[in-house]
Protein backbone atom coordinates (compact mmCIF):
# COMPACT_ATOMS: atom_id res chain seq x y z
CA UNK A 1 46.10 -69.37 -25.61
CA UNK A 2 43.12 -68.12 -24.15
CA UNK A 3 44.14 -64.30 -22.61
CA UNK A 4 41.27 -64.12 -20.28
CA UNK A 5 41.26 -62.41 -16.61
CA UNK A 6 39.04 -61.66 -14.32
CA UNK A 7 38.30 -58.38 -12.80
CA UNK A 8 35.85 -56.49 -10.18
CA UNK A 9 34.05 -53.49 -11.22
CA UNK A 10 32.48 -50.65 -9.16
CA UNK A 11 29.42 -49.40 -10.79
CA UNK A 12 26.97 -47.16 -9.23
CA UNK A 13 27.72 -48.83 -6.01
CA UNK A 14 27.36 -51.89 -6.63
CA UNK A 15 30.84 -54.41 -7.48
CA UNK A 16 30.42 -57.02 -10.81
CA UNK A 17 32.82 -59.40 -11.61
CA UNK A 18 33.87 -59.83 -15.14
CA UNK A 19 35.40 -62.33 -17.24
CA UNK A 20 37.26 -60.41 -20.33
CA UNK A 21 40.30 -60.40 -22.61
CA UNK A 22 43.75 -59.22 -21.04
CA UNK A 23 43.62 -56.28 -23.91
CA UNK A 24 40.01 -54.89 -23.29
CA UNK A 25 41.04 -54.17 -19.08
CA UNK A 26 42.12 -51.06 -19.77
CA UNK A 27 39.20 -49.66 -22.44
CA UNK A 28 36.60 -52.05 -19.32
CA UNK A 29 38.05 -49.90 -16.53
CA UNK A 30 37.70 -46.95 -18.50
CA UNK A 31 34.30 -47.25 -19.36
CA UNK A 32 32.89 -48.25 -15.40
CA UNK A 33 35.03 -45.18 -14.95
CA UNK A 34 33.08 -42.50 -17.03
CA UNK A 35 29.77 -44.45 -16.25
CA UNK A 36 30.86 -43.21 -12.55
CA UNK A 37 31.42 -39.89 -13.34
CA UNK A 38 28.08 -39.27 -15.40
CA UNK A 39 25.83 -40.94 -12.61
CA UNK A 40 27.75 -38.69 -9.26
CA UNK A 41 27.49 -35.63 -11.74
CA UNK A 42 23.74 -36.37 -11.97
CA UNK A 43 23.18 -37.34 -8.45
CA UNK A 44 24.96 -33.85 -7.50
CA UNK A 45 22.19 -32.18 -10.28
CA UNK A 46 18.94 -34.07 -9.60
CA UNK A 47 19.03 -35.12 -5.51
CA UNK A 48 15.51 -35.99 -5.45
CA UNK A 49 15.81 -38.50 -7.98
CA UNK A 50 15.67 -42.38 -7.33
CA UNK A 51 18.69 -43.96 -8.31
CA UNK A 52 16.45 -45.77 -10.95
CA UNK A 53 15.89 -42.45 -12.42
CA UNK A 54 19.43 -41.02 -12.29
CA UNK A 55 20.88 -44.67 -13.88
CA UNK A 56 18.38 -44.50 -16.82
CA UNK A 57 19.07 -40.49 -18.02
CA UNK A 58 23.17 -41.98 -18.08
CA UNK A 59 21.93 -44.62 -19.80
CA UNK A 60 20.45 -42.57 -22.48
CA UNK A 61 23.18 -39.82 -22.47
CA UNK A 62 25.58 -42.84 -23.57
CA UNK A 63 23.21 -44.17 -26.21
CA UNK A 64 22.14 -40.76 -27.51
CA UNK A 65 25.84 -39.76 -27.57
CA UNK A 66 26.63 -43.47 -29.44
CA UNK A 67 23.95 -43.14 -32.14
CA UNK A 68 25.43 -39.25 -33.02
CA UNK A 69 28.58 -40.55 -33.52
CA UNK A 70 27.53 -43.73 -35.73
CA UNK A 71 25.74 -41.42 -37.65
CA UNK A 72 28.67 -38.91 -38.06
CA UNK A 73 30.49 -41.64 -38.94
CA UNK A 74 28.26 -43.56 -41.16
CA UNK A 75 30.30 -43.45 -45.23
CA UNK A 76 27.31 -44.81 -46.52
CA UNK A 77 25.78 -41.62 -48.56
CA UNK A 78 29.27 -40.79 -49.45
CA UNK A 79 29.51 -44.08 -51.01
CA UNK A 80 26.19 -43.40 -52.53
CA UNK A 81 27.30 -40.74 -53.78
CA UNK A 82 30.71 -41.52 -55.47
CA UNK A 83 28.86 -44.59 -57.02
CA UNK A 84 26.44 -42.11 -58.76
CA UNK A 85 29.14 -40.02 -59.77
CA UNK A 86 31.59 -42.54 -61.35
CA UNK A 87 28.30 -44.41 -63.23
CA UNK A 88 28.48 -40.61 -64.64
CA UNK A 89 31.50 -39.84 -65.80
CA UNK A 90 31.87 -43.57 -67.36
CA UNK A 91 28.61 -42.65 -69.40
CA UNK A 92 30.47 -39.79 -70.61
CA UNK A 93 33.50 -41.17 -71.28
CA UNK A 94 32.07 -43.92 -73.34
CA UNK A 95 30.51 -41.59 -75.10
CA UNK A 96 32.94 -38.89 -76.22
């Protein structure tokens, strides 16, 4: 069955309708919502700025904020790492 609705978000003034899966409305909403937030906090900051402007610093915030946490999350040199150590301790245990 396909689970799809469709939905009308409000986003920097502006409505866009969505197609999306029934489970992603709430996590959809969510994220319009803190999109929102960032762009009237900035808009209170920086008054002079076009709106251009103002939508491209949230923009980056998000992606900035995105990449730190891929990279805090990234297992990869730990994985490295644990490789390196159990080619180790099998050398010395074959050894002994």
């Amino acid at each position: 069955m396909n689970d799809k609705i469709k939905i009308n978000l409000l986003i920097a003034d502006s409505y866009y309708p969505l197609t999306i899966n029934r489970e992603e409305e709430e996590s959809v909403r969510e994220a319009a919502k803190q999109v929102n937030i960032r762009l009237n906090t900035y808009r209170e900051h920086y008054k002079t700025l076009s709106p251009e402007k103002i939508l491209a610093m949230v923009a980056y915030q998000f992606s900035h904020e995105n990449l730190m946490l891929r990279q805090r999350n990234d297992t990869q040199p730990y994985a490295a790492k644990i490789e390196e150590l159990t080619e180790v301790l099998d050398q010395y245990l074959t050894n002994e």
